[in-house]
C-alpha atoms as a PDB file:
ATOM      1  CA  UNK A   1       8.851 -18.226  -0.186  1.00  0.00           C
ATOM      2  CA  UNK A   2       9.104 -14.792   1.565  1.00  0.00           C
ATOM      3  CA  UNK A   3       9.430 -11.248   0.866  1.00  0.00           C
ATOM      4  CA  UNK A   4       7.251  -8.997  -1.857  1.00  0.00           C
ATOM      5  CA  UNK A   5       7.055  -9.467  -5.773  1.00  0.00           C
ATOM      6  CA  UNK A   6      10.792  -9.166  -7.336  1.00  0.00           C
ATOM      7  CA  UNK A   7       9.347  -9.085 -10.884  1.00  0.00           C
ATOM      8  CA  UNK A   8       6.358  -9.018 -13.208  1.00  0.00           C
ATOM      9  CA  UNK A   9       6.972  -9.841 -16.507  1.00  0.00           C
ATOM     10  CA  UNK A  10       4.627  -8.861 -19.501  1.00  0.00           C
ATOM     11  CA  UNK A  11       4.913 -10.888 -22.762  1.00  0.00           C
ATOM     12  CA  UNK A  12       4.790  -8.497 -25.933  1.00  0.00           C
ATOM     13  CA  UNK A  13       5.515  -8.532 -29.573  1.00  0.00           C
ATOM     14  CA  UNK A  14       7.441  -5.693 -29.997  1.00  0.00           C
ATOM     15  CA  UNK A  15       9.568  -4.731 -26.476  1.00  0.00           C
ATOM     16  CA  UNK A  16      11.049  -1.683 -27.519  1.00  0.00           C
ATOM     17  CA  UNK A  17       6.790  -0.461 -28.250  1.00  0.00           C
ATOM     18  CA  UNK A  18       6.431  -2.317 -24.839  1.00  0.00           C
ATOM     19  CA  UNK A  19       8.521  -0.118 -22.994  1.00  0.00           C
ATOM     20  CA  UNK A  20       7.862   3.052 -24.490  1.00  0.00           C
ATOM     21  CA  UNK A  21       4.085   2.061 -23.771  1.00  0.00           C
ATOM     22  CA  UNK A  22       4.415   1.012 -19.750  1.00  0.00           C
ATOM     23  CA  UNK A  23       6.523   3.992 -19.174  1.00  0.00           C
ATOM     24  CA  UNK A  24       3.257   6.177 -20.200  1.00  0.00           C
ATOM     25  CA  UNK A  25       1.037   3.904 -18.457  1.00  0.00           C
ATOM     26  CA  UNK A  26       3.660   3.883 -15.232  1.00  0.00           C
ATOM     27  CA  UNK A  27       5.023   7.383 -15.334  1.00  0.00           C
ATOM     28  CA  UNK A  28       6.155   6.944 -11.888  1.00  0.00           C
ATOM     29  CA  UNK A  29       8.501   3.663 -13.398  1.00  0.00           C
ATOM     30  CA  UNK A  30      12.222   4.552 -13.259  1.00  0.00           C
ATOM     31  CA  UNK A  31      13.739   3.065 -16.623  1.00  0.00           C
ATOM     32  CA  UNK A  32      16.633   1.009 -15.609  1.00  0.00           C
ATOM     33  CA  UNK A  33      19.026  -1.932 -16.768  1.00  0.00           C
ATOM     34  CA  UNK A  34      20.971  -4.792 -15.566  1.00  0.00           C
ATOM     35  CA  UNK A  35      24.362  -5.112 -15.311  1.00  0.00           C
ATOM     36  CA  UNK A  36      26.319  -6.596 -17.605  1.00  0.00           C
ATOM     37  CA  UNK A  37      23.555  -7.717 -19.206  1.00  0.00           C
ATOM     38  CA  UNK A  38      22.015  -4.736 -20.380  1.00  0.00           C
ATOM     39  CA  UNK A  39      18.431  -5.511 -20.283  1.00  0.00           C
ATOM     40  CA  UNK A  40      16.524  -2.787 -19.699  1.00  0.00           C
ATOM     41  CA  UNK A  41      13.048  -2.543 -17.543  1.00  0.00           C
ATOM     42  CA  UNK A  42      10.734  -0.297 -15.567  1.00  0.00           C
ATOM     43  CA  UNK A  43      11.518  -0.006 -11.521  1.00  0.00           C
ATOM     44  CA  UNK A  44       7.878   0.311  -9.966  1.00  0.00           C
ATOM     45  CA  UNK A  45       8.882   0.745  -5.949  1.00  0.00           C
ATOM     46  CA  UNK A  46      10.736  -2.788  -5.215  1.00  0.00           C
ATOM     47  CA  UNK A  47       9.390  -4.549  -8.547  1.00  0.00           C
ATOM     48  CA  UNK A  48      10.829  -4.933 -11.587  1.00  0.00           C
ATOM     49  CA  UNK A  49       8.221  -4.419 -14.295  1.00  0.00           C
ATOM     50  CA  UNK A  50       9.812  -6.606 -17.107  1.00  0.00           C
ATOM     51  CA  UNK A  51       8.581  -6.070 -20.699  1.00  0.00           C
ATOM     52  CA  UNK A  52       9.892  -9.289 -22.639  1.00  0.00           C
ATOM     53  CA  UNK A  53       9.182 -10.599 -26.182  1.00  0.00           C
ATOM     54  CA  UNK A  54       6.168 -13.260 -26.488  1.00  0.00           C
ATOM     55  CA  UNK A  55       7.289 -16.245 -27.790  1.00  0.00           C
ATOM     56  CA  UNK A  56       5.554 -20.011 -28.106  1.00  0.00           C
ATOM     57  CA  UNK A  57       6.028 -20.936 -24.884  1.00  0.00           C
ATOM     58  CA  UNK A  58       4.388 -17.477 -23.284  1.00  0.00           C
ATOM     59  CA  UNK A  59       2.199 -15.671 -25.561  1.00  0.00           C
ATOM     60  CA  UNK A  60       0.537 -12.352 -25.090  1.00  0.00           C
ATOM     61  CA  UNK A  61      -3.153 -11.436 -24.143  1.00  0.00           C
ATOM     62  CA  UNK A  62      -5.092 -12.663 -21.344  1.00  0.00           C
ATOM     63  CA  UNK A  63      -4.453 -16.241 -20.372  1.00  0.00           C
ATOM     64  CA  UNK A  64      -4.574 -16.295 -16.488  1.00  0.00           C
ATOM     65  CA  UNK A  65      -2.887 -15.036 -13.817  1.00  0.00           C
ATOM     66  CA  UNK A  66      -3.217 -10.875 -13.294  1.00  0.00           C
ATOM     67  CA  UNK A  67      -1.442  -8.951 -11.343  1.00  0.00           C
ATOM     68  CA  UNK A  68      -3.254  -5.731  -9.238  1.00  0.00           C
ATOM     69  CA  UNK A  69      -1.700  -2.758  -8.664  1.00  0.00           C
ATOM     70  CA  UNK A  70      -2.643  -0.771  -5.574  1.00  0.00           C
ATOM     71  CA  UNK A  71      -3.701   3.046  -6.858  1.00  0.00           C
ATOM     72  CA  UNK A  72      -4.340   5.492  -4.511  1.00  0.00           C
ATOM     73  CA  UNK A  73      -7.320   7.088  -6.843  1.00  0.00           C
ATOM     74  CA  UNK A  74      -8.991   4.296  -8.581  1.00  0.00           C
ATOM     75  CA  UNK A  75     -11.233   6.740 -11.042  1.00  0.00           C
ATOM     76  CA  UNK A  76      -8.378   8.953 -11.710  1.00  0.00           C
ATOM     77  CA  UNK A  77      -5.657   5.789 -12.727  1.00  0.00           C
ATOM     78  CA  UNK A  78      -8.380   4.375 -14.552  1.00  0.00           C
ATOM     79  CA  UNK A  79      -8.755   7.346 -16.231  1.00  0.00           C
ATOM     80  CA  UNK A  80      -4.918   7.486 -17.454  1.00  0.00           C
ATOM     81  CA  UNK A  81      -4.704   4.219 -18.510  1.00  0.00           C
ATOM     82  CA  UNK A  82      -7.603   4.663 -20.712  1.00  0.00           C
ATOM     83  CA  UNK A  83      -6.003   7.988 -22.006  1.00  0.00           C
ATOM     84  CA  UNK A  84      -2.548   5.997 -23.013  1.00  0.00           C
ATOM     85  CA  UNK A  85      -4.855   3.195 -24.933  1.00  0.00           C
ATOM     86  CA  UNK A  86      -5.775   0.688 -22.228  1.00  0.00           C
ATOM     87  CA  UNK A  87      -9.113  -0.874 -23.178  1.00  0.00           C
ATOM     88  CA  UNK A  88     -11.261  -1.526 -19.935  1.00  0.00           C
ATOM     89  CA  UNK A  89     -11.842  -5.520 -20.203  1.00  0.00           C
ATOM     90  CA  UNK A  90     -13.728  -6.557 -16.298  1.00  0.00           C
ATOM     91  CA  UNK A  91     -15.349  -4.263 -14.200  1.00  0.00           C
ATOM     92  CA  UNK A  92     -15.139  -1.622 -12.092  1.00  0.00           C
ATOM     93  CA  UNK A  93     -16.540  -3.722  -9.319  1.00  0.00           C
ATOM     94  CA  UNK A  94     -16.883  -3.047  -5.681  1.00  0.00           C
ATOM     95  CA  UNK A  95     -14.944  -5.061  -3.398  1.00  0.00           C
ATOM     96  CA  UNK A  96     -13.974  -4.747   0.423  1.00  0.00           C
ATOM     97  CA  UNK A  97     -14.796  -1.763   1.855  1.00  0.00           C
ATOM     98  CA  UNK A  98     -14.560   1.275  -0.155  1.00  0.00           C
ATOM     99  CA  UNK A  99     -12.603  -0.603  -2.375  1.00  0.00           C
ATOM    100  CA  UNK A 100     -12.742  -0.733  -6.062  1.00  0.00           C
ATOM    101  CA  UNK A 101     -11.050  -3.569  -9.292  1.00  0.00           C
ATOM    102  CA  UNK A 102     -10.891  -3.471 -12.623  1.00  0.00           C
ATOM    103  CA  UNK A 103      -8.974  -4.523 -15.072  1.00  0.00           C
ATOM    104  CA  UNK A 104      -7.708  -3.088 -18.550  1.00  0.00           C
ATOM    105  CA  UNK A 105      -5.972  -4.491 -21.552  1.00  0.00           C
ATOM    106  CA  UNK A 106      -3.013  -3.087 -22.798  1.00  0.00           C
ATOM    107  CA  UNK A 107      -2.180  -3.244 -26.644  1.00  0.00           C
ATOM    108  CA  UNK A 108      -1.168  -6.789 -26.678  1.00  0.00           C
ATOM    109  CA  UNK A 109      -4.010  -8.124 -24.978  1.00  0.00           C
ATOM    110  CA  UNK A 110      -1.944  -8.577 -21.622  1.00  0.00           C
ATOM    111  CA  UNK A 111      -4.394  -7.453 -18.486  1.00  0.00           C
ATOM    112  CA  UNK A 112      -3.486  -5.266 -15.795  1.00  0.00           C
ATOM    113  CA  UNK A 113      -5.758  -4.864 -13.022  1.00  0.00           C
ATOM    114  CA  UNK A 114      -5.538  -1.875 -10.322  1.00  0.00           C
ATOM    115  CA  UNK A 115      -7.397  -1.945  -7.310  1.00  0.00           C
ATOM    116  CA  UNK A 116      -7.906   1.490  -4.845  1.00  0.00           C
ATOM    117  CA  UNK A 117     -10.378   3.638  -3.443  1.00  0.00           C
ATOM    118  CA  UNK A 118     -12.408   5.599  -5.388  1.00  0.00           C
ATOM    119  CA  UNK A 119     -11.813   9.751  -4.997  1.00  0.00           C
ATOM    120  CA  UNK A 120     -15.719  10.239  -5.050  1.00  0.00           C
ATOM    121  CA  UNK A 121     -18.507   7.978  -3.764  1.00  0.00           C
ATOM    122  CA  UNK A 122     -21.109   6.685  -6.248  1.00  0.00           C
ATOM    123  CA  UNK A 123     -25.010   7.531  -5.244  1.00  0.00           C
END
């Protein structure tokens, strides 16, 4: 395998809630959809953020694998997701360098975890 991360898909019960919900947390997402299909999803640079219904196979909430999104102010996209309803669930810890991780649950339970540097230095 080669290349960057095509897709991330997030498991939800309620898709069209899902989407409205990411696009706040994401406001940087473009909203588009495939052709001829017509599903629609959040562009995020060269990913495809991909908001899809939870079903037996692939329920929502935190189960594993998380996915970390590079911020370039780790206090200030903390911040928003809080302000949109992301719960912090791990952290903030410090990591390599001036680098900080955390991770937050959005309202299915699903994690997302950003990792950046912090705007101010903690004393």
């Amino acid at each position: 395998m080669t290349g960057s991360i095509s897709a991330v898909l997030v498991h939800v019960s309620d898709v069209v809630a899902g989407l409205a919900w990411y696009r706040r947390a994401f406001p940087r997402a473009v909203p588009a959809t495939s052709q001829p299909s017509g599903f629609a999803f959040l562009q995020i640079g060269e990913t495809q953020l991909e908001i899809v219904p939870a079903d037996t196979k692939v329920a929502s909430g935190a189960a594993g694998s998380i996915v970390y999104w590079r911020v370039e102010d780790f206090e200030r996209s903390l911040a928003h997701l809080q302000a949109v309803g992301a719960v912090l669930y791990r952290g903030p810890l410090a990591i390599d360098g001036d680098l900080w991780m955390c991770q937050v649950r959005d309202p299915w339970g699903n994690c997302i975890g950003i990792r950046g540097p912090r705007a101010e230095k903690l004393g």
